[in-house]
Protein backbone atom coordinates (compact mmCIF):
# COMPACT_ATOMS: atom_id res chain seq x y z
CA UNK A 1 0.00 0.00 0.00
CA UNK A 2 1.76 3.09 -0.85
CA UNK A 3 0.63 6.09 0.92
CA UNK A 4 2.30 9.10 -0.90
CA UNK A 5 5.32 8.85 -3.34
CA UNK A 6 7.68 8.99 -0.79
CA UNK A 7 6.18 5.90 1.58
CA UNK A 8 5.25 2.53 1.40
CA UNK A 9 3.43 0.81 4.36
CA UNK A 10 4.83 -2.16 3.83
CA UNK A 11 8.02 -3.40 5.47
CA UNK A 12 8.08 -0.39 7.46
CA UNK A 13 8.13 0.62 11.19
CA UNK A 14 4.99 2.18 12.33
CA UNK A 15 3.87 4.01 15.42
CA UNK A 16 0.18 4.44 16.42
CA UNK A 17 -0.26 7.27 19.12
CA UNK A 18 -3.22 7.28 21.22
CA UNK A 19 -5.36 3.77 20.88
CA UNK A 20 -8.44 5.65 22.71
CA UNK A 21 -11.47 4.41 23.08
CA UNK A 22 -13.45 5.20 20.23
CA UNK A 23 -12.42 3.22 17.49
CA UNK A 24 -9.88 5.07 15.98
CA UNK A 25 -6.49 3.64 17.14
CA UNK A 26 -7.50 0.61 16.96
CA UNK A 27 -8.83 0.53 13.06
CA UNK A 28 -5.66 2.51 12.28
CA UNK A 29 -3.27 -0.62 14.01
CA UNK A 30 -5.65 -3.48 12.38
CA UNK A 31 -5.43 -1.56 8.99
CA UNK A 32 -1.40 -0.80 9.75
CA UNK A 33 -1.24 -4.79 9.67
CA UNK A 34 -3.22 -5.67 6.85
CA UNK A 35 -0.92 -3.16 4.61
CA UNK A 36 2.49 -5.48 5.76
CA UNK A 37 3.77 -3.29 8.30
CA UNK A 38 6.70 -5.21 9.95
CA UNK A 39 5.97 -3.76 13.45
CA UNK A 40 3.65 -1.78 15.17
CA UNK A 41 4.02 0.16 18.29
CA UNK A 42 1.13 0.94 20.25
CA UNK A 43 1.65 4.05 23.01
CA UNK A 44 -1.22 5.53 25.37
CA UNK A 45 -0.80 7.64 28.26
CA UNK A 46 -3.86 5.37 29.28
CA UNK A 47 -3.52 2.26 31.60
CA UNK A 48 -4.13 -0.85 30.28
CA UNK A 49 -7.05 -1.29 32.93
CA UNK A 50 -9.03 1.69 31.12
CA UNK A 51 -8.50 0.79 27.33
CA UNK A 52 -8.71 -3.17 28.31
CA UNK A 53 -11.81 -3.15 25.78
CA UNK A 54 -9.64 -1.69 22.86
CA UNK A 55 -6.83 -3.87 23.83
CA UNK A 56 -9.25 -6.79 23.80
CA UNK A 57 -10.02 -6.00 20.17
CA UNK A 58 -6.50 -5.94 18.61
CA UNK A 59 -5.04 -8.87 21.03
CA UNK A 60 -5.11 -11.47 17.99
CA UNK A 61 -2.06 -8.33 16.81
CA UNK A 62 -0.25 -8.41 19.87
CA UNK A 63 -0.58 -12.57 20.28
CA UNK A 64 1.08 -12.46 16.78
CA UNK A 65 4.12 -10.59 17.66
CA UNK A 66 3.01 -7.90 15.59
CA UNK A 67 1.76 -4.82 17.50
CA UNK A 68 3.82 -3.96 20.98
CA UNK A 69 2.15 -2.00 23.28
CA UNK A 70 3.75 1.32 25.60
CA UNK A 71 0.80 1.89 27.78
CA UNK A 72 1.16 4.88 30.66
CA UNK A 73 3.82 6.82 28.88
CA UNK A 74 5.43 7.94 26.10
CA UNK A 75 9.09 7.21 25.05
CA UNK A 76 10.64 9.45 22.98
CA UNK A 77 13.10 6.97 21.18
CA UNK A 78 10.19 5.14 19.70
CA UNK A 79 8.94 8.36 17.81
CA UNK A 80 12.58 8.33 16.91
CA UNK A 81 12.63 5.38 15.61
CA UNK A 82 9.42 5.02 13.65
CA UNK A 83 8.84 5.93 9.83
CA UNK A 84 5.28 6.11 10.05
CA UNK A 85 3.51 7.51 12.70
CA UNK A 86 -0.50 7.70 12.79
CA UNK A 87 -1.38 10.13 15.67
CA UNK A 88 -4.62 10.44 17.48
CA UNK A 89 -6.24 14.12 15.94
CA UNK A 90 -6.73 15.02 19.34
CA UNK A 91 -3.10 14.73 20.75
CA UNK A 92 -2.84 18.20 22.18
CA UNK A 93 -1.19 21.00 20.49
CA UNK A 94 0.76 18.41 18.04
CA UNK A 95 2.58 21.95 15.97
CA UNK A 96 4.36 22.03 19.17
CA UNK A 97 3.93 18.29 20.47
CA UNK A 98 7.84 17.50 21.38
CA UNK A 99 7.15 13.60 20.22
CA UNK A 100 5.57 14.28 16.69
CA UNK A 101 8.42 17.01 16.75
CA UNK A 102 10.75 14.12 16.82
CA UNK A 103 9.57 11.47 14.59
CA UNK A 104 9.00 14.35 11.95
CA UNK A 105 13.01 15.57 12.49
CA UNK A 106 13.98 11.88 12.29
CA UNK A 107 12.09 11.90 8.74
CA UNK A 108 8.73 10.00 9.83
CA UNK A 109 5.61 10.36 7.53
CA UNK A 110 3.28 11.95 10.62
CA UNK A 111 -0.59 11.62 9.69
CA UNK A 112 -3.91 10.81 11.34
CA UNK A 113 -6.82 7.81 10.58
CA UNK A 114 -8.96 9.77 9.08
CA UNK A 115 -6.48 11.28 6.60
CA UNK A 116 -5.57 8.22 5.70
CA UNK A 117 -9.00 6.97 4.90
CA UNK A 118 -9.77 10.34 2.47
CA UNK A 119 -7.00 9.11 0.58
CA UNK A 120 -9.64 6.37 -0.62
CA UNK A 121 -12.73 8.28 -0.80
CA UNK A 122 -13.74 10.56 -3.28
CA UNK A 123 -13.55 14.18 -2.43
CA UNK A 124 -16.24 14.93 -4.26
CA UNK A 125 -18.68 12.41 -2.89
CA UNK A 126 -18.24 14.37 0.75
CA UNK A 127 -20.91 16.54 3.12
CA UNK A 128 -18.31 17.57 5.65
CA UNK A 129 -19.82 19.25 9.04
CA UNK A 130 -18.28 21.69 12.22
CA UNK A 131 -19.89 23.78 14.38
CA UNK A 132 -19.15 23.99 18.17
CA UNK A 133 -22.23 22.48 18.85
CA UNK A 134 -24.94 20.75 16.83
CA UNK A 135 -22.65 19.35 14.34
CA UNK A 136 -23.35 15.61 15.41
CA UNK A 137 -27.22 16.27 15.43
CA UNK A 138 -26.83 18.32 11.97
CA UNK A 139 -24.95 15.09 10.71
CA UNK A 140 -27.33 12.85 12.12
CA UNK A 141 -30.03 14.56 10.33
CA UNK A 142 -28.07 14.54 6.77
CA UNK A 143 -27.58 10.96 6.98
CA UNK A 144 -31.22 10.07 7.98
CA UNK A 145 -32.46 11.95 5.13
CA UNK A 146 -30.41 10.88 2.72
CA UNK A 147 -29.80 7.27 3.58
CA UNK A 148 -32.34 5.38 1.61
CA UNK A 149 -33.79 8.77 -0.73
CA UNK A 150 -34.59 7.07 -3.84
CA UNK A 151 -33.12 3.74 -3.16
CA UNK A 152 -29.36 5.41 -2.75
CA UNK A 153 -27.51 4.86 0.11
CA UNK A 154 -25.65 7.46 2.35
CA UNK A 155 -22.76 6.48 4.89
CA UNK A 156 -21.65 8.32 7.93
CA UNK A 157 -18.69 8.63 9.67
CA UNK A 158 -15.59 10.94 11.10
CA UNK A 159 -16.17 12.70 14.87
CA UNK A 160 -18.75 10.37 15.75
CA UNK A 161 -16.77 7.73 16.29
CA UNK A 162 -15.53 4.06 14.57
CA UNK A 163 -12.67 3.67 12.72
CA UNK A 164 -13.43 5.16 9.05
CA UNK A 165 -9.99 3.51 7.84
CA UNK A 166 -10.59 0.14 8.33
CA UNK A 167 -14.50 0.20 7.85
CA UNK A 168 -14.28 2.40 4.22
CA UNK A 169 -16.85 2.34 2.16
CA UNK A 170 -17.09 2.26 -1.25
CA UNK A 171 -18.87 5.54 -2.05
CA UNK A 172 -20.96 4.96 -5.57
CA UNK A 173 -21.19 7.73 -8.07
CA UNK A 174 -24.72 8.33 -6.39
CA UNK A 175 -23.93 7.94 -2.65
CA UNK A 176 -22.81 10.30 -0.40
CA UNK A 177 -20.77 10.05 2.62
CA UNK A 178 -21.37 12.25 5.93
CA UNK A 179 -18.15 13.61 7.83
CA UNK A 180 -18.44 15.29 11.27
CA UNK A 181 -15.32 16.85 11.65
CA UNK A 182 -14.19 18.66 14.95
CA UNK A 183 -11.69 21.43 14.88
CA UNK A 184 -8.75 18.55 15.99
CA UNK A 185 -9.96 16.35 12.61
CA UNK A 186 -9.29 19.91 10.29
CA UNK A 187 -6.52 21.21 11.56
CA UNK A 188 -5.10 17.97 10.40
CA UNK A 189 -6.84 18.15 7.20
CA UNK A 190 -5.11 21.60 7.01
CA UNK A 191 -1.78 22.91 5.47
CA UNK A 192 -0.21 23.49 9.04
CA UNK A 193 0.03 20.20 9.47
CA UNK A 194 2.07 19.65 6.98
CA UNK A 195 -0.17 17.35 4.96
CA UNK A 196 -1.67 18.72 1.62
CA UNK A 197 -5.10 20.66 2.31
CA UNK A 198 -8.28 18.82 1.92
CA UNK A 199 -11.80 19.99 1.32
CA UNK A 200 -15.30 18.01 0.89
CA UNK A 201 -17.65 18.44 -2.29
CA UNK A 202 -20.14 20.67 0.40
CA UNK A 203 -19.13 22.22 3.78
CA UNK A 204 -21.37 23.03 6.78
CA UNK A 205 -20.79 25.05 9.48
CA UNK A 206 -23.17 25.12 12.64
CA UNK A 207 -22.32 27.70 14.85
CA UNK A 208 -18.67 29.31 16.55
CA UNK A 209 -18.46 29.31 20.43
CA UNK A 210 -15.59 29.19 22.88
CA UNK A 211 -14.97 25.30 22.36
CA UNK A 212 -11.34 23.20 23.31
CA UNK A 213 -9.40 26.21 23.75
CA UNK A 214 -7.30 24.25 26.27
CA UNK A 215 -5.99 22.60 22.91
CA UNK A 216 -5.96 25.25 20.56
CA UNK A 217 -4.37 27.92 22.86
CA UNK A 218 -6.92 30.69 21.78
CA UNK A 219 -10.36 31.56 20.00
CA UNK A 220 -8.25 32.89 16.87
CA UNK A 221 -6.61 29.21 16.48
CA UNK A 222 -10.06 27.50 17.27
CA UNK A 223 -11.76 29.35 14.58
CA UNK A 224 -8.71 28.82 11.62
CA UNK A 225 -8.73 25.62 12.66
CA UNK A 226 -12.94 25.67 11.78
CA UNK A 227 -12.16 27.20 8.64
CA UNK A 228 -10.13 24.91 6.83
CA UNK A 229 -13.62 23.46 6.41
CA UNK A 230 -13.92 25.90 3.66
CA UNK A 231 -10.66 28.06 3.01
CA UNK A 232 -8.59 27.00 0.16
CA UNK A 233 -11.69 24.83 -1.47
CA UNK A 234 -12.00 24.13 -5.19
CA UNK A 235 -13.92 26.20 -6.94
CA UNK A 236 -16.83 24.08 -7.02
CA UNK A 237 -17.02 23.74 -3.30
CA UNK A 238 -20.24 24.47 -1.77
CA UNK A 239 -20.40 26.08 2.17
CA UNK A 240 -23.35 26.58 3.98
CA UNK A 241 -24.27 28.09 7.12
CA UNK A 242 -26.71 29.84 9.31
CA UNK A 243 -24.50 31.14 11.91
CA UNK A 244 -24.83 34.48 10.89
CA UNK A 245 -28.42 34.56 10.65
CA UNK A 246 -28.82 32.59 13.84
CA UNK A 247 -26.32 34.19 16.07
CA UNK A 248 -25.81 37.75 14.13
CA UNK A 249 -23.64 38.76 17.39
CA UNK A 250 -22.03 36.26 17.85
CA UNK A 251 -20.48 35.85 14.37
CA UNK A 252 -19.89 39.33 14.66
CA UNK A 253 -17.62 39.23 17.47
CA UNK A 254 -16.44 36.05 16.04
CA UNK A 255 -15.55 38.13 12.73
CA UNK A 256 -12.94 40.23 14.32
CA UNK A 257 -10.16 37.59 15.01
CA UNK A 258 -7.67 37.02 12.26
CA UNK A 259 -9.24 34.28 10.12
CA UNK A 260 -12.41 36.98 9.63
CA UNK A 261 -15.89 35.84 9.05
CA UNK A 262 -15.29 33.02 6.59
CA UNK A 263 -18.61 31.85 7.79
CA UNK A 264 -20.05 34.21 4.67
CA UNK A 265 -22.45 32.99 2.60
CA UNK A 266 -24.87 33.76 -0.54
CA UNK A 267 -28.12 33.74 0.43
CA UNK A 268 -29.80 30.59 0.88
CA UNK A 269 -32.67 28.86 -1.14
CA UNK A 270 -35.76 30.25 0.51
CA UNK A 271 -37.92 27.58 -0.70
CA UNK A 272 -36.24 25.10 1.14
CA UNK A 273 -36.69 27.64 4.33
CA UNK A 274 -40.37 27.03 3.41
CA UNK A 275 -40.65 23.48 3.89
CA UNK A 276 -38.96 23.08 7.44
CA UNK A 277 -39.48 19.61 9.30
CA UNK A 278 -42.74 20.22 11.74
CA UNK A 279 -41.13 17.81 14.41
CA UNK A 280 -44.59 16.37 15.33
CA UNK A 281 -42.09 13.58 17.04
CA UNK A 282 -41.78 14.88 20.34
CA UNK A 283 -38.66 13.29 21.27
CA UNK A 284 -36.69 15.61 19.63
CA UNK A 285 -36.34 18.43 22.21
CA UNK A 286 -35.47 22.15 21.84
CA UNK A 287 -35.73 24.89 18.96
CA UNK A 288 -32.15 24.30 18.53
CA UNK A 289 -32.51 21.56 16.99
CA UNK A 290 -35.20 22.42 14.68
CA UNK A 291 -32.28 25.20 13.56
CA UNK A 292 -29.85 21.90 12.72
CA UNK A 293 -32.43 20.30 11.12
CA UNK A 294 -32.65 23.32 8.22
CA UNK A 295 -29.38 23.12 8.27
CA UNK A 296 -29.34 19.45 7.68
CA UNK A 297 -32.33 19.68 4.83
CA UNK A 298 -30.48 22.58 2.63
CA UNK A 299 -27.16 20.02 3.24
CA UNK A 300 -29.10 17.54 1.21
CA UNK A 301 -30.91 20.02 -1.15
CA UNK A 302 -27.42 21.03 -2.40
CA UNK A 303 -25.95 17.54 -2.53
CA UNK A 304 -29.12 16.02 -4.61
CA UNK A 305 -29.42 19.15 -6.91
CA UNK A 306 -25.53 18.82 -7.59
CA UNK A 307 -26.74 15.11 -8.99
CA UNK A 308 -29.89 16.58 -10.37
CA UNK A 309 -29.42 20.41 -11.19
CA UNK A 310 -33.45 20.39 -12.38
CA UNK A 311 -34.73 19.18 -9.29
CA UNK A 312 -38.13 20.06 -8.39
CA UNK A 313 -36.95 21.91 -5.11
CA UNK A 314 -40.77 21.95 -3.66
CA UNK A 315 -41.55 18.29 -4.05
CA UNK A 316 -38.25 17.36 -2.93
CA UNK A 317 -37.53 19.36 0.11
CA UNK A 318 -41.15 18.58 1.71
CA UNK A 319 -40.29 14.69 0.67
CA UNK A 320 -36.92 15.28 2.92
CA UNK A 321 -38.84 17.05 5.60
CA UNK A 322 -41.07 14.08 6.38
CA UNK A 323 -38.53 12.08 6.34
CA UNK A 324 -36.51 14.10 8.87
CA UNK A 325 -39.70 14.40 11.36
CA UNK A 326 -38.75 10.77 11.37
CA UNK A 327 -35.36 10.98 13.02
CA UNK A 328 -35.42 10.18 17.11
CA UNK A 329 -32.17 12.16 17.88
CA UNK A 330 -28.96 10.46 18.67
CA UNK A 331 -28.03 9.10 22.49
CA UNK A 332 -26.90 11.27 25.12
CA UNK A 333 -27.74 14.64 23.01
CA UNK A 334 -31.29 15.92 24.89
CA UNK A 335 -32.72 11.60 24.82
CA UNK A 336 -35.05 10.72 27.43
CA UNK A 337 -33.36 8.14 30.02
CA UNK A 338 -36.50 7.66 32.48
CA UNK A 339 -39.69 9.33 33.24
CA UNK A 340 -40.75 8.17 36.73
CA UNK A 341 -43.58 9.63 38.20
CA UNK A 342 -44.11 12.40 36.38
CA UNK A 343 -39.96 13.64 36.21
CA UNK A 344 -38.33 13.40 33.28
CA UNK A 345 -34.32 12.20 33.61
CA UNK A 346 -33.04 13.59 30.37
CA UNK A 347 -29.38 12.29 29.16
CA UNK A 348 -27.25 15.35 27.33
CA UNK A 349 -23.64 14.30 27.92
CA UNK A 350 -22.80 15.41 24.52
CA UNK A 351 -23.39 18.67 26.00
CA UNK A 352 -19.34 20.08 26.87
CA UNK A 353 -19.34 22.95 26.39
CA UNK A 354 -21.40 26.08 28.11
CA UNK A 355 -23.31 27.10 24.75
CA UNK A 356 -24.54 23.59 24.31
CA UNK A 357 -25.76 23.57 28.13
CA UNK A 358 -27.57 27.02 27.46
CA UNK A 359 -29.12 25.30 24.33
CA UNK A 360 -30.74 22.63 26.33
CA UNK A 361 -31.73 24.36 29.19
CA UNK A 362 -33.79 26.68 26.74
CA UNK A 363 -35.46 23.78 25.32
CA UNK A 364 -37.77 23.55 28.15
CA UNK A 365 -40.41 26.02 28.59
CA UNK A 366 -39.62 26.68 32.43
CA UNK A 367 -36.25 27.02 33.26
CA UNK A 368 -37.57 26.94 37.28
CA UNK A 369 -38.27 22.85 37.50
CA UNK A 370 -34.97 22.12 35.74
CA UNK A 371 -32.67 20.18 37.83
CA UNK A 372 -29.15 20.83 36.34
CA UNK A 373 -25.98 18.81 36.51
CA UNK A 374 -23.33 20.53 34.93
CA UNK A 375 -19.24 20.75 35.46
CA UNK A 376 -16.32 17.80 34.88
CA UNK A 377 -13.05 19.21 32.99
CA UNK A 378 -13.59 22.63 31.35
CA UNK A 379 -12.24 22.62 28.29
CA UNK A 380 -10.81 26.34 28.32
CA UNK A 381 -14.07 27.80 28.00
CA UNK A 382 -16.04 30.47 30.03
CA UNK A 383 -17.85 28.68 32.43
CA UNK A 384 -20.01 31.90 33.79
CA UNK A 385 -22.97 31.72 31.90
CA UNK A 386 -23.56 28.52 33.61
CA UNK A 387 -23.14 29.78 36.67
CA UNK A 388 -25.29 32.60 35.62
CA UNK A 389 -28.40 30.30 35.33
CA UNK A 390 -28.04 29.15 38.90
CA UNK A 391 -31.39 31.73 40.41
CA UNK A 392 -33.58 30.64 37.56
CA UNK A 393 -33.05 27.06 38.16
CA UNK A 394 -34.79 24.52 40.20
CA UNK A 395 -31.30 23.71 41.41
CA UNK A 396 -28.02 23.35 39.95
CA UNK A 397 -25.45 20.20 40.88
CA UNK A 398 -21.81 20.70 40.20
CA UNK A 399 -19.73 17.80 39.69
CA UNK A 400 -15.93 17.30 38.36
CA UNK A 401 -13.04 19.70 38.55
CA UNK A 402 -15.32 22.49 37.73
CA UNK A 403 -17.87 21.42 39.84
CA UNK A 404 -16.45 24.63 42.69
CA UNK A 405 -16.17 27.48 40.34
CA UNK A 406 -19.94 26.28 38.98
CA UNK A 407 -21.41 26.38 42.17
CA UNK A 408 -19.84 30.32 42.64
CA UNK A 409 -23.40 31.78 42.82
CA UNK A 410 -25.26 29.20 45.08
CA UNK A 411 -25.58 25.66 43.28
CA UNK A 412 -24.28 22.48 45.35
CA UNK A 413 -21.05 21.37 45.04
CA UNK A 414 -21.75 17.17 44.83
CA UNK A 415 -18.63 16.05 43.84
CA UNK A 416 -19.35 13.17 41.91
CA UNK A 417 -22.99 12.10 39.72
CA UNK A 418 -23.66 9.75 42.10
CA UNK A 419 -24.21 12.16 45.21
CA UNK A 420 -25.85 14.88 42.59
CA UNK A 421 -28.73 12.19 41.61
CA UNK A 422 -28.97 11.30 45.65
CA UNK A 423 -29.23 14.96 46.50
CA UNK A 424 -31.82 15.71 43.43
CA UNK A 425 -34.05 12.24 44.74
CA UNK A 426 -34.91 14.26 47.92
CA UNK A 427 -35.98 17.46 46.15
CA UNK A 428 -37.73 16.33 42.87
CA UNK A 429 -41.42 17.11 42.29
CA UNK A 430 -43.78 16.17 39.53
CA UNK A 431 -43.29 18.22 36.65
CA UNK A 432 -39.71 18.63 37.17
CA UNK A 433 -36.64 17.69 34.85
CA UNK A 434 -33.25 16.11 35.78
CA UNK A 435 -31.24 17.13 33.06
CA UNK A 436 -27.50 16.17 32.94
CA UNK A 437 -25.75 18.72 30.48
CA UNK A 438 -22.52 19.41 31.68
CA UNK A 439 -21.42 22.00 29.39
CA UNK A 440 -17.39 20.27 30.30
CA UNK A 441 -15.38 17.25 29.18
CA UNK A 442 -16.33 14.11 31.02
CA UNK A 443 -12.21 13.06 31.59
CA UNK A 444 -11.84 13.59 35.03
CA UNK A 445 -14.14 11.15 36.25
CA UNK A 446 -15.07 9.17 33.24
CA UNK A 447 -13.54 7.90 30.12
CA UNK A 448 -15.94 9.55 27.69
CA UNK A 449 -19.13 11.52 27.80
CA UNK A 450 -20.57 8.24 26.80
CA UNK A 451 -19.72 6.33 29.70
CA UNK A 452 -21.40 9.47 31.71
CA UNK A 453 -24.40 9.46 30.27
CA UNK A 454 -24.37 5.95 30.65
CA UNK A 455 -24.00 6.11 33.80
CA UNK A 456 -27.03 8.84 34.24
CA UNK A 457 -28.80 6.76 32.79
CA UNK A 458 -28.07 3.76 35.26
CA UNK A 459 -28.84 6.17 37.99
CA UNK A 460 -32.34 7.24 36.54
CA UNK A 461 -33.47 3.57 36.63
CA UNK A 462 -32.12 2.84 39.88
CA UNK A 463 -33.54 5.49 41.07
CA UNK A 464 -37.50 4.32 39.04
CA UNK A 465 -36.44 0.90 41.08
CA UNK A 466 -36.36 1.94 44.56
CA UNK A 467 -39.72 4.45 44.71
């Protein structure tokens, strides 16, 4: 398998940093094998005791003799050593990172899983989406629509976990594939890291908000980072976005850092503003989402009229709008984990960062039976305007790291989930709503924001057990 002109998997030494937990690493070191690498090196800053379930799926590797593991540390000599190293996109700050600084000065090929796996799918064939928030929920939507429209098929992948390398599809000339990208994923699909630039057929930006600027430094590298979603694009590349009609202040602000407001767009369709989903399914919650879903429908209006340019955009949209009243959200973004006795336990782990936790907590007409749970590992972000809601709230529960600056202005420092669900079971009321959405990273007491939410959820059905 040759990668670029200059490397050829095969025979070579290779170096896989960061096997994680969502799929990534460990597609990257199966698909490192299958290409006739003649060793593998595994290294985590994880124990093995937390990534025993990735472990467990590459152990036929290790058993082989092929794939070492470094668990708990990083050596620099092995960087050194390597000529290929695939690095986890969110490795922080890896322009500065003194290991990828090391394999690239000892002349390694340094990429990522999911550049990699573009190499095999056509560019054209791609509905990229970013945002701060909403992107996974705008992707969702894309994918639901278009998987099955006219007996084509429609694939999904990137941010939302799996390993894209070692599951690639074979897009047909009528298929699209679905990439959520997070601002880690493009700044390795960017020049600066010293890979050529890639862009997707059609680009889609949510919205901007202080997100990961514990990795990015600053707001001005956070939103360059966004816009390689759209800067340097062919000519026939397609960007859409609301933010500025959405947010009009906040893309202002937004505007004045270095990269500009790159968010800029024509005007879009206004018949396909027309023929919005209704979201008669009342599991979806909140009016932010019906904003993803337009998103999401003038996503697939572009791709299908690219494929069709005399589409009849009426029939079509509405035909894409039903089918979108369809979609059920995806887990741990707003989903209902238990309604006992008249409280509803909703599950929004997704939720880290403070924009995303406002967006929730607006999604329910009154803010005053809303039982918060908010906090974990802030992620650089301004945490105020979470503390802010604390007075309009039935009560808000601060766990994590952050869980002492969150309580600031009167919410209850619990420590851990577990003592925030025990304190909320004594002060419940029909009517109310237990609604985890930290508005942080879930690191500092769980492995993901999956396992959290998880874990609410667990808690929620205990809790239905014991009344």
């Amino acid at each position: 398998m040759t990668v670029s002109n200059e490397f050829t998997i095969r025979g070579s030494r290779c170096l896989v940093m960061g096997l994680g937990a969502f799929g990534g690493g460990i597609g990257a070191t199966q698909w490192l094998a299958q290409q006739g690498a003649k060793e593998i090196l595994v290294t985590d800053l994880s124990s093995a005791e937390k990534l025993q379930e990735s472990i467990a799926q590459i152990t036929p590797l290790i058993d082989s003799g092929v794939v070492r593991l470094r668990l708990g540390a990083h050596e620099l000599a092995d960087f050194q050593h390597a000529q290929f190293v695939v690095a986890n996109p969110a490795v922080p700050k890896p322009w500065t990172n003194p290991f990828l600084k090391a394999a690239r000065e000892a002349g390694a090929h340094v990429t990522t899983e999911l550049r990699l796996a573009l190499q095999h799918i056509p560019a054209q064939r791609v509905i990229a989406v970013t945002g701060s928030s909403g992107k996974s929920t705008t992707s969702a939507f894309i994918h639901h629509a278009l998987d099955g429209f006219h007996g084509k098929r429609a694939h999904f992948a990137g941010n939302i976990g799996g390993s894209l390398l070692n599951n690639c599809p074979v897009i047909g000339p009528d298929e699209w594939l679905v990439l959520e990208l997070s601002s880690f994923m493009l700044w390795w699909l960017g020049p600066d890291s010293g890979n050529p630039h890639w862009h997707a057929r059609i680009g889609v930006l949510t919205n901007l908000c202080d997100n990961h600027l514990d990795w990015h430094g600053d707001a001005a590298h956070y939103s360059a980072s966004k816009s390689v979603i759209r800067n340097h694009a062919a000519g026939d590349h397609i960007f859409l976005s609301r933010f500025d009609i959405e947010s009009p202040t906040q893309a202002c602000e937004w505007g004045k850092l270095p990269a500009g407001s790159w968010w800029n767009n024509p005007p879009l369709d206004t018949r396909v503003e027309q023929c919005m989903p209704l979201f008669e399914n009342s599991k979806l919650i909140g009016e932010h989402n019906k904003r993803n879903a337009l998103l999401a429908l003038h996503a697939c209006m572009a791709a299908l009229r690219i494929d069709n340019p005399q589409l009849d955009v009426y029939e079509t949209a509405r035909t894409l709008s039903a089918k979108m009243n369809l979609f059920t959200g995806l887990p741990h973004r707003l989903s209902l984990a238990q309604d006992c006795n008249g409280v509803r336990w909703i599950n929004d782990s997704k939720a880290t960062t403070p924009a995303a936790t406002l967006f929730a907590v607006e999604s329910f007409p009154n803010t005053s039976q809303i039982h918060l749970i908010a906090g974990g590992v802030s992620k650089g972000a301004d945490l105020s305007p979470i503390v802010a809601l604390t007075p309009r709230l039935a009560g808000l529960y601060c766990i994590g790291t952050a869980g002492n600056q969150l309580a600031s202005a009167g919410g209850i420092h619990c420590e851990t989930l577990e003592n925030a669900v025990k304190i909320i079971r004594s002060r419940i009321r029909p009517g109310d709503v237990v609604l985890l959405s930290p508005g942080c990273a879930s690191w500092d007491q769980f492995q993901n924001y999956e396992a959290r939410g998880a874990r609410f959820a667990e808690l929620a059905t205990e809790l239905d057990l014991v009344r």
